[in-house]
PDB file of N, CA and C in Angstrom:
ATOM      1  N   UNK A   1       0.826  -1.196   0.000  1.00  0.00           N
ATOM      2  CA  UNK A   1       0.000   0.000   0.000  1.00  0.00           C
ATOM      3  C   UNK A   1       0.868   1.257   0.000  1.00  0.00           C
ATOM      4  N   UNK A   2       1.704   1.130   0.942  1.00  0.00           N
ATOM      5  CA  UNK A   2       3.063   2.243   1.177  1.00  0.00           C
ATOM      6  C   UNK A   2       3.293   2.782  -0.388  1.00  0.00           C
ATOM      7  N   UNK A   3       3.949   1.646  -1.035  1.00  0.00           N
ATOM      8  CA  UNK A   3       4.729   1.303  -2.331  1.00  0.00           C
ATOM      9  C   UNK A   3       3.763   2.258  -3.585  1.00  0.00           C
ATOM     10  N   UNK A   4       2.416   1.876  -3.208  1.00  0.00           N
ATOM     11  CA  UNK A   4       1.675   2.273  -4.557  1.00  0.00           C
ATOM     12  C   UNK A   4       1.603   3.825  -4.157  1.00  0.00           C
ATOM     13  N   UNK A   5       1.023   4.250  -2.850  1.00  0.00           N
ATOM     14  CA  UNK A   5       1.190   5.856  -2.450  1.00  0.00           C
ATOM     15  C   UNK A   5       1.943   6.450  -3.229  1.00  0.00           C
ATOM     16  N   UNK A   6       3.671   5.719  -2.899  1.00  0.00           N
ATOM     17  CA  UNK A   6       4.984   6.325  -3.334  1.00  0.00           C
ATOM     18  C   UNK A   6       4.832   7.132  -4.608  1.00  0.00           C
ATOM     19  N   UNK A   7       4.569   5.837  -5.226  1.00  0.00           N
ATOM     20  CA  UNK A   7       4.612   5.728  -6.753  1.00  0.00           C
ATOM     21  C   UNK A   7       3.571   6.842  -7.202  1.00  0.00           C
ATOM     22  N   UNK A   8       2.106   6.730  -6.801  1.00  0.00           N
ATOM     23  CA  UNK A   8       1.316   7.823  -7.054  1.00  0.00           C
ATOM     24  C   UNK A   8       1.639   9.199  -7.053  1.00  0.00           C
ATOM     25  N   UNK A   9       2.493   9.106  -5.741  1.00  0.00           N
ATOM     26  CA  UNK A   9       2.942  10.750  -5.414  1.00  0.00           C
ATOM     27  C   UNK A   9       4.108  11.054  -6.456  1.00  0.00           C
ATOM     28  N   UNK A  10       5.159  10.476  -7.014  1.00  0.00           N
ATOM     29  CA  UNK A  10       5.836  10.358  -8.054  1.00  0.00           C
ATOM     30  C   UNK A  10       5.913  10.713  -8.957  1.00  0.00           C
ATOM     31  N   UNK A  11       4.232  10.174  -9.618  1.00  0.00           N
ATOM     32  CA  UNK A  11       4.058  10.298 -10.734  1.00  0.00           C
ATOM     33  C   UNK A  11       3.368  11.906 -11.293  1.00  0.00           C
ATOM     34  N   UNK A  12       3.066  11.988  -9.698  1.00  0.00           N
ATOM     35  CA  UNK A  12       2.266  13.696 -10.092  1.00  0.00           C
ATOM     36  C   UNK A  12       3.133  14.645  -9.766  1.00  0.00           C
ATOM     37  N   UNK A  13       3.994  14.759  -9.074  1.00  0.00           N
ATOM     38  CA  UNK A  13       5.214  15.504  -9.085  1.00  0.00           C
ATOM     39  C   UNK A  13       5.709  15.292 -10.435  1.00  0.00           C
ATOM     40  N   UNK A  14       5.999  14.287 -11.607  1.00  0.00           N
ATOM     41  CA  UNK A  14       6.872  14.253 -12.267  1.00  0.00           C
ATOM     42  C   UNK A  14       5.591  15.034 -13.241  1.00  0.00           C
ATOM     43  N   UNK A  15       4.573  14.585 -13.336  1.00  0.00           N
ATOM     44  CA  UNK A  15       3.236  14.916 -14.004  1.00  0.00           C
ATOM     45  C   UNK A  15       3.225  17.244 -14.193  1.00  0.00           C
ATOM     46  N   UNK A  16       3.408  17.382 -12.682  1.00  0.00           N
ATOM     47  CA  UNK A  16       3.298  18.834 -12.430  1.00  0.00           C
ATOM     48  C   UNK A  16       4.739  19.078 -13.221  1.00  0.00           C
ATOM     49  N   UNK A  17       5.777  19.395 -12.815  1.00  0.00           N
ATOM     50  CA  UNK A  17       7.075  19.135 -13.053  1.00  0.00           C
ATOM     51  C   UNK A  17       7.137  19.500 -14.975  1.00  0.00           C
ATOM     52  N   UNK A  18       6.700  18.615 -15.649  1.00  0.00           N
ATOM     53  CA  UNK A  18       6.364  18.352 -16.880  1.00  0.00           C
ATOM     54  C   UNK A  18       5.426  19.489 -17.193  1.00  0.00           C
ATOM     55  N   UNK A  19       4.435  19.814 -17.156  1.00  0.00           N
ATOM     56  CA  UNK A  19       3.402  20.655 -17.060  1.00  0.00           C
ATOM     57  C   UNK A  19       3.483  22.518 -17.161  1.00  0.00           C
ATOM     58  N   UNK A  20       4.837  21.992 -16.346  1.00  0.00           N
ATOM     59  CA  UNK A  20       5.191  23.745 -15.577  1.00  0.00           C
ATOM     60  C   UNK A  20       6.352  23.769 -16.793  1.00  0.00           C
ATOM     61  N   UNK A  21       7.126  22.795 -16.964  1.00  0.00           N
ATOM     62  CA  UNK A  21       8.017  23.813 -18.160  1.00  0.00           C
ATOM     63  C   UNK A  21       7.379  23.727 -19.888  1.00  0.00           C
ATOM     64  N   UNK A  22       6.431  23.394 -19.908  1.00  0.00           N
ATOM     65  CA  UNK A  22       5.660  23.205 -20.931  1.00  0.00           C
ATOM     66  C   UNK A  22       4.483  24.703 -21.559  1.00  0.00           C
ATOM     67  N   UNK A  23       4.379  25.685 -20.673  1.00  0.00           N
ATOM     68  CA  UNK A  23       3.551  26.327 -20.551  1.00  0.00           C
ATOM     69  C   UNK A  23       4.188  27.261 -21.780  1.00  0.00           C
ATOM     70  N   UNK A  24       3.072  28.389 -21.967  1.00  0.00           N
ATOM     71  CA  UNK A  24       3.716  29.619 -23.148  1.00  0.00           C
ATOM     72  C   UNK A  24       4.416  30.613 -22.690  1.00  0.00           C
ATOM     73  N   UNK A  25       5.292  31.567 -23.005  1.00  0.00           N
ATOM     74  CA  UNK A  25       6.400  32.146 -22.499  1.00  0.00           C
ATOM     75  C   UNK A  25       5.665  33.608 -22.795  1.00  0.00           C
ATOM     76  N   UNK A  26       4.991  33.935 -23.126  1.00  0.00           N
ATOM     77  CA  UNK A  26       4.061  34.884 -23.534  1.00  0.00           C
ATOM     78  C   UNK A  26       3.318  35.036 -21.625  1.00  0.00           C
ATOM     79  N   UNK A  27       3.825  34.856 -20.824  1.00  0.00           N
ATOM     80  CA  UNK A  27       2.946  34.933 -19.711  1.00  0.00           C
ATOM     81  C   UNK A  27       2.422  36.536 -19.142  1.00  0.00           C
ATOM     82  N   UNK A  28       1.625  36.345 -18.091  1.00  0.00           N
ATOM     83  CA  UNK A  28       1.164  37.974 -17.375  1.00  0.00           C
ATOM     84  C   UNK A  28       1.985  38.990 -16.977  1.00  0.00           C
ATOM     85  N   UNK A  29       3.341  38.508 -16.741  1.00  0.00           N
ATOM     86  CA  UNK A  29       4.327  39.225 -16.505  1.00  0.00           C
ATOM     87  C   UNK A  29       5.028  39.880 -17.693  1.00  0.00           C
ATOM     88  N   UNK A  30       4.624  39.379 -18.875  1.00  0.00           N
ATOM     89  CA  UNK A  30       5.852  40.099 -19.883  1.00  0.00           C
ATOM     90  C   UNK A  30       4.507  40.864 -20.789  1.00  0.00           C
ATOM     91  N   UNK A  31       3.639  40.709 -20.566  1.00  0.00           N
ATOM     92  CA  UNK A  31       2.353  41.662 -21.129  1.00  0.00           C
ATOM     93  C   UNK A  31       2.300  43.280 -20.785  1.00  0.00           C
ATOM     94  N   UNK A  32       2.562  43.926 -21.553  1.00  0.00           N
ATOM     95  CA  UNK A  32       2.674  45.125 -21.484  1.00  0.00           C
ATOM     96  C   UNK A  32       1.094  45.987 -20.781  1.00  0.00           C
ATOM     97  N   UNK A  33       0.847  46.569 -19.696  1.00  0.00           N
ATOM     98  CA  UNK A  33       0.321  46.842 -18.917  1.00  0.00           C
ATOM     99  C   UNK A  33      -0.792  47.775 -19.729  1.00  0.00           C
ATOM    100  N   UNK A  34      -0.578  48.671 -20.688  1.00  0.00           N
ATOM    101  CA  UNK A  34      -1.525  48.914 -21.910  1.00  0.00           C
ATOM    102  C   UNK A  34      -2.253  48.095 -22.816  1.00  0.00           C
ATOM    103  N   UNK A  35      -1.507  46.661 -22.731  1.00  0.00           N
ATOM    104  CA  UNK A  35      -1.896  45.378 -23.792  1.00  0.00           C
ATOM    105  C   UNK A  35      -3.090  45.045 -23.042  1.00  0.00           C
ATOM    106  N   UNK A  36      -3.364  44.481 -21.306  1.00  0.00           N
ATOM    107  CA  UNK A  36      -3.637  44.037 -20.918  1.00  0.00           C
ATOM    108  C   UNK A  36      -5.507  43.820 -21.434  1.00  0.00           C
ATOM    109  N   UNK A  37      -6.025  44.767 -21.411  1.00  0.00           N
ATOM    110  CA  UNK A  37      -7.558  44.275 -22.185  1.00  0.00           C
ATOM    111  C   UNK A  37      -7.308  44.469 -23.939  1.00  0.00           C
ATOM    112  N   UNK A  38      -6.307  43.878 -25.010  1.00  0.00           N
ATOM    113  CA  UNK A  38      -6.407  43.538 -26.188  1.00  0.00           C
ATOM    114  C   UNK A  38      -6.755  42.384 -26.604  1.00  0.00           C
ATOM    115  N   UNK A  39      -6.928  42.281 -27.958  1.00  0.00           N
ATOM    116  CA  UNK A  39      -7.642  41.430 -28.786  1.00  0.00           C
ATOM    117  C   UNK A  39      -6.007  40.155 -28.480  1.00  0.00           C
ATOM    118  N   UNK A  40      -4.986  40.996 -28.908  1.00  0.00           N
ATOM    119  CA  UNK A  40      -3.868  40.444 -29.302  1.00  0.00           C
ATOM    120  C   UNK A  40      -2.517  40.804 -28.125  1.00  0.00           C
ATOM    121  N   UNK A  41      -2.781  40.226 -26.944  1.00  0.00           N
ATOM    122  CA  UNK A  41      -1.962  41.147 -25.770  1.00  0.00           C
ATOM    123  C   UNK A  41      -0.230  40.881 -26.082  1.00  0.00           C
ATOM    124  N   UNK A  42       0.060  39.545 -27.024  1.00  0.00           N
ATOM    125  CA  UNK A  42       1.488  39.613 -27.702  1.00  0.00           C
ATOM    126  C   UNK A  42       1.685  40.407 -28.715  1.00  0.00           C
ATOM    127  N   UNK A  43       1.009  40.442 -29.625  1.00  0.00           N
ATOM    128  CA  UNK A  43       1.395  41.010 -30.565  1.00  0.00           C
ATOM    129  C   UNK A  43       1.650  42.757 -29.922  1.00  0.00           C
ATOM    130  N   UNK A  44       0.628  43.139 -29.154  1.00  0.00           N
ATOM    131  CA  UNK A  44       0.440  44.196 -28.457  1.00  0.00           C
ATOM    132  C   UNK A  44       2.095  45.021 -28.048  1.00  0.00           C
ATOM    133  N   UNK A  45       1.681  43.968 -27.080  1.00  0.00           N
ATOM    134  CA  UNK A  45       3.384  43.906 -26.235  1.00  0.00           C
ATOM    135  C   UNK A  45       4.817  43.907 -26.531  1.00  0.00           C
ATOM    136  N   UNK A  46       4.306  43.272 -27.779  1.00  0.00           N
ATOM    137  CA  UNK A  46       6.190  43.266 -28.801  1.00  0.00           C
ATOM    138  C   UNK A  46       6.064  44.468 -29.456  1.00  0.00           C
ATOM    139  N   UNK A  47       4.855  45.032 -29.463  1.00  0.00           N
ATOM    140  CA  UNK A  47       5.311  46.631 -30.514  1.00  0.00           C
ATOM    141  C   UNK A  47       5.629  47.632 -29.492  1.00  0.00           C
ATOM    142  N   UNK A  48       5.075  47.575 -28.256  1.00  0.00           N
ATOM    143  CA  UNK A  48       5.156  48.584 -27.459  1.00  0.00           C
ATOM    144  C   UNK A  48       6.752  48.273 -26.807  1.00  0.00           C
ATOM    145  N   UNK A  49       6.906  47.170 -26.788  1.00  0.00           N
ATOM    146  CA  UNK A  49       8.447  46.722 -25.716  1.00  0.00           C
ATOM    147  C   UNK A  49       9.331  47.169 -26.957  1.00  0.00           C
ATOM    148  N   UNK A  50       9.165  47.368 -28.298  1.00  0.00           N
ATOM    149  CA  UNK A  50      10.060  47.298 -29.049  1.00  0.00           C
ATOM    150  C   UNK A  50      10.204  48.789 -29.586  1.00  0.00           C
ATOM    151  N   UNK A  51       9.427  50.114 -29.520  1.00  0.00           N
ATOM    152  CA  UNK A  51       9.701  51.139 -29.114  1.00  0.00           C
ATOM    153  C   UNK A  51       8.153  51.737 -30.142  1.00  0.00           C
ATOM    154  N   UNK A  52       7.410  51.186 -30.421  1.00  0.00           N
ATOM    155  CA  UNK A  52       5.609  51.186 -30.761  1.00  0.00           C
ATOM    156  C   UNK A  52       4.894  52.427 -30.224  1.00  0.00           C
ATOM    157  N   UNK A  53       3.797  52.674 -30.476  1.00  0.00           N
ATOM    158  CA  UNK A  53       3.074  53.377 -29.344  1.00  0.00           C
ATOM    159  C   UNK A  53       1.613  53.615 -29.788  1.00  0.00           C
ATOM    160  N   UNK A  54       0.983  53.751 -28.677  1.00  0.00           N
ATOM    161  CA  UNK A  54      -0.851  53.845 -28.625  1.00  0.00           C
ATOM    162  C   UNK A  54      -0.845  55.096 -29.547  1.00  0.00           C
ATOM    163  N   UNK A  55      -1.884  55.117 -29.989  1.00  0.00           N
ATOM    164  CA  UNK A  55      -2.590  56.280 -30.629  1.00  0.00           C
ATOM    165  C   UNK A  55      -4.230  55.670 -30.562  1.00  0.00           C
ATOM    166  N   UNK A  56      -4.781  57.383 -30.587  1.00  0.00           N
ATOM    167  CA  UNK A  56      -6.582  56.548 -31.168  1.00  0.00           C
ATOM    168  C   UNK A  56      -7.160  56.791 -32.165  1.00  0.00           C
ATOM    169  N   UNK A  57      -8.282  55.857 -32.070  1.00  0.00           N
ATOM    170  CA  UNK A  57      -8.878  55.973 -34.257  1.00  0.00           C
ATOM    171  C   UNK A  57      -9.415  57.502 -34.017  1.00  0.00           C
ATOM    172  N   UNK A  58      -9.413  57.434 -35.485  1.00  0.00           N
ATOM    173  CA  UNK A  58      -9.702  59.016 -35.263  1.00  0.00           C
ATOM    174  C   UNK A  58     -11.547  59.375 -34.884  1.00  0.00           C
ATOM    175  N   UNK A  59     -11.961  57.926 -34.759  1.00  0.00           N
ATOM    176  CA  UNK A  59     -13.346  58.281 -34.187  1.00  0.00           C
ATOM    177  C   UNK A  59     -13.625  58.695 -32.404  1.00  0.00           C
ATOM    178  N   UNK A  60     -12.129  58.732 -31.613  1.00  0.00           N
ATOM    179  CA  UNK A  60     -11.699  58.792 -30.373  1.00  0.00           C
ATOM    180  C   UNK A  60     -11.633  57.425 -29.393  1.00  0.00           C
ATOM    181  N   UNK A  61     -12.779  56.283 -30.084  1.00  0.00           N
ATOM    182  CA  UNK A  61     -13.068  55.256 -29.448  1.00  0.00           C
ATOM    183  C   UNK A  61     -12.107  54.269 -28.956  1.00  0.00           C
ATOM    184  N   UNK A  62     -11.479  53.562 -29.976  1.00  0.00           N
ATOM    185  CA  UNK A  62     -10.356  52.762 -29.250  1.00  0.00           C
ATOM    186  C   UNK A  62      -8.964  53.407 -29.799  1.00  0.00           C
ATOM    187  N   UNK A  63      -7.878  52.202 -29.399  1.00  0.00           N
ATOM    188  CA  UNK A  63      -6.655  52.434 -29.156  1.00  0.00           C
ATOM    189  C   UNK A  63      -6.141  51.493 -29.876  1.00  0.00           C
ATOM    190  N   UNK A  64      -4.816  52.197 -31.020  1.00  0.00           N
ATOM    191  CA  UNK A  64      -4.357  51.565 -32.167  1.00  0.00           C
ATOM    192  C   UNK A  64      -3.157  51.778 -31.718  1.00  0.00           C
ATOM    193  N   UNK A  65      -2.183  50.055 -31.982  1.00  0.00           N
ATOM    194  CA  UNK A  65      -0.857  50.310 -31.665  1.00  0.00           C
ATOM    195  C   UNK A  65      -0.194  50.563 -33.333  1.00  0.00           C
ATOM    196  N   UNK A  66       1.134  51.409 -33.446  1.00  0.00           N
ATOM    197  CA  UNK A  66       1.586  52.096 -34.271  1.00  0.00           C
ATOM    198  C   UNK A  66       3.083  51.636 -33.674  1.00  0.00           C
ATOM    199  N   UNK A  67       3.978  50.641 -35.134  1.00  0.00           N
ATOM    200  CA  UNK A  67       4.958  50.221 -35.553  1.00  0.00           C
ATOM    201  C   UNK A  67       5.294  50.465 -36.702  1.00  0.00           C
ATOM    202  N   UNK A  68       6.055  51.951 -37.088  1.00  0.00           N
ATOM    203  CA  UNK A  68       6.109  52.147 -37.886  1.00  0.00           C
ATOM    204  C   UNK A  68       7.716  52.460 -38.753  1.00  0.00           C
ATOM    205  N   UNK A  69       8.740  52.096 -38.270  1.00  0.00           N
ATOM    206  CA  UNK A  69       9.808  52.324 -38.981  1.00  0.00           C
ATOM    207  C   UNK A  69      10.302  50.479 -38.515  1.00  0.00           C
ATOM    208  N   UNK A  70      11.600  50.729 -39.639  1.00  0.00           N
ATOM    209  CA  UNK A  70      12.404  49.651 -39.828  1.00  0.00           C
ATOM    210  C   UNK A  70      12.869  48.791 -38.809  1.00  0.00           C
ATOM    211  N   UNK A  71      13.604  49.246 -37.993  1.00  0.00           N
ATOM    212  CA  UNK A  71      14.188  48.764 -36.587  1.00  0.00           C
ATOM    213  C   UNK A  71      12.787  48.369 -35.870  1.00  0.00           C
ATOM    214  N   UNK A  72      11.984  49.461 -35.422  1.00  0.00           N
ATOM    215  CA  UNK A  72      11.235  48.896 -34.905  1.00  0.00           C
ATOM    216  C   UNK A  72      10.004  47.442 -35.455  1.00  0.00           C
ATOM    217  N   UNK A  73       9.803  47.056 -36.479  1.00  0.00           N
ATOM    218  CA  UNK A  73       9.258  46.044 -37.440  1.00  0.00           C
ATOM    219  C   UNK A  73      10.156  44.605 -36.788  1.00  0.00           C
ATOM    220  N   UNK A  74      11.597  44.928 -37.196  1.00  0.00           N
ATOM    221  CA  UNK A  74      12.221  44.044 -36.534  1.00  0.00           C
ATOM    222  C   UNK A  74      12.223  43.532 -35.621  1.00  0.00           C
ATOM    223  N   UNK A  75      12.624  44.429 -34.392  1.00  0.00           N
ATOM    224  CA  UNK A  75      12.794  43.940 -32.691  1.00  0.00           C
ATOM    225  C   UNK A  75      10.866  43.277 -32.985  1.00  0.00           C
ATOM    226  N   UNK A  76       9.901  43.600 -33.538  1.00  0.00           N
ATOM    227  CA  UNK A  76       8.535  43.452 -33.617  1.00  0.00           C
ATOM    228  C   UNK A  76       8.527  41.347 -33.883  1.00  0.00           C
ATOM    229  N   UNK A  77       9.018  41.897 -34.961  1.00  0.00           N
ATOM    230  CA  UNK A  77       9.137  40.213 -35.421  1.00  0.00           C
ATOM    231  C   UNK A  77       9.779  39.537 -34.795  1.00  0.00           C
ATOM    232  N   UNK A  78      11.125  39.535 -33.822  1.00  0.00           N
ATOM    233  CA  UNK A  78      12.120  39.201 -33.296  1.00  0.00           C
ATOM    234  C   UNK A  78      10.798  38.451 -32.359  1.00  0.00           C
ATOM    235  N   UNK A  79      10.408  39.945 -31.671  1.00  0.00           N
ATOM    236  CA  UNK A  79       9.647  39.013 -30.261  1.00  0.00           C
ATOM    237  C   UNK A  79       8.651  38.190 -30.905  1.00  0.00           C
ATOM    238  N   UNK A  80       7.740  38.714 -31.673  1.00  0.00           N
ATOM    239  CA  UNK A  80       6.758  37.646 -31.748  1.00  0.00           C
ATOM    240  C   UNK A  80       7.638  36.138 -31.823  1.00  0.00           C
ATOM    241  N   UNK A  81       8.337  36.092 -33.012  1.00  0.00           N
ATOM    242  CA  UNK A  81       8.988  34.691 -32.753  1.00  0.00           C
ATOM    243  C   UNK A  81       9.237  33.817 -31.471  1.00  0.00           C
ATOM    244  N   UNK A  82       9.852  35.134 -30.639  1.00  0.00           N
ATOM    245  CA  UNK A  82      10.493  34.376 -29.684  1.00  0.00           C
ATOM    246  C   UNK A  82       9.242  33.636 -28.611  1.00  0.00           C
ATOM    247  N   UNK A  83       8.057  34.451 -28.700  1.00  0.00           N
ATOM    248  CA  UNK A  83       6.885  33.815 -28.129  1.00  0.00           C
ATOM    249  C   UNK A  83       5.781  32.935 -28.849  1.00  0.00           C
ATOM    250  N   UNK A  84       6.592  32.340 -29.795  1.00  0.00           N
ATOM    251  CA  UNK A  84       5.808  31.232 -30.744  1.00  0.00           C
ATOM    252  C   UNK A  84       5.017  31.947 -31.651  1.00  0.00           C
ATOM    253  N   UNK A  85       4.876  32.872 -32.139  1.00  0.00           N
ATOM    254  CA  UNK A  85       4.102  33.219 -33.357  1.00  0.00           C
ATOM    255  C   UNK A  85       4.703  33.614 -34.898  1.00  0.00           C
ATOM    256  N   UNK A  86       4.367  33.577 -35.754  1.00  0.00           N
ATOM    257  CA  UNK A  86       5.175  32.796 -37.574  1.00  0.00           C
ATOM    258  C   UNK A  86       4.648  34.611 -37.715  1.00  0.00           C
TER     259      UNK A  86
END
């Protein structure tokens, strides 16, 4: 009975363990604090971390991120990659 416990407890430690480095790297912490209610809070986040910035439509209503020169496109694409997106 001992033996099977062991083993149970084992297997969900190795189970959690597995689980936790498996997750997306895109997490709450690297979300840019303006991203936070977007459609797209990565894509968001790599334009603003990469030197981007809010503007609004010109109807005043929402908020459009703006990536608009060379360098910045880059560091843009750089991150998305680096958080799994093509």
């Amino acid at each position: 009975m001992l033996v099977t416990v062991a083993r149970l407890a084992l297997g969900t430690a190795a189970m959690a363990l597995l689980t936790a480095s498996f997750t997306t790297s895109a997490d709450a912490q690297r979300v840019h604090p303006r991203c936070a209610k977007s459609k797209d809070p990565v894509r968001c986040s790599c334009a603003l971390y990469n030197g981007g910035y809010t503007t609004r439509t010109p109807d005043g209503r929402s908020r459009i991120v703006v990536s608009d020169t060379g360098r910045v496109n880059e560091g843009h694409v750089r991150c998305m990659l680096r958080n799994g997106r093509s």
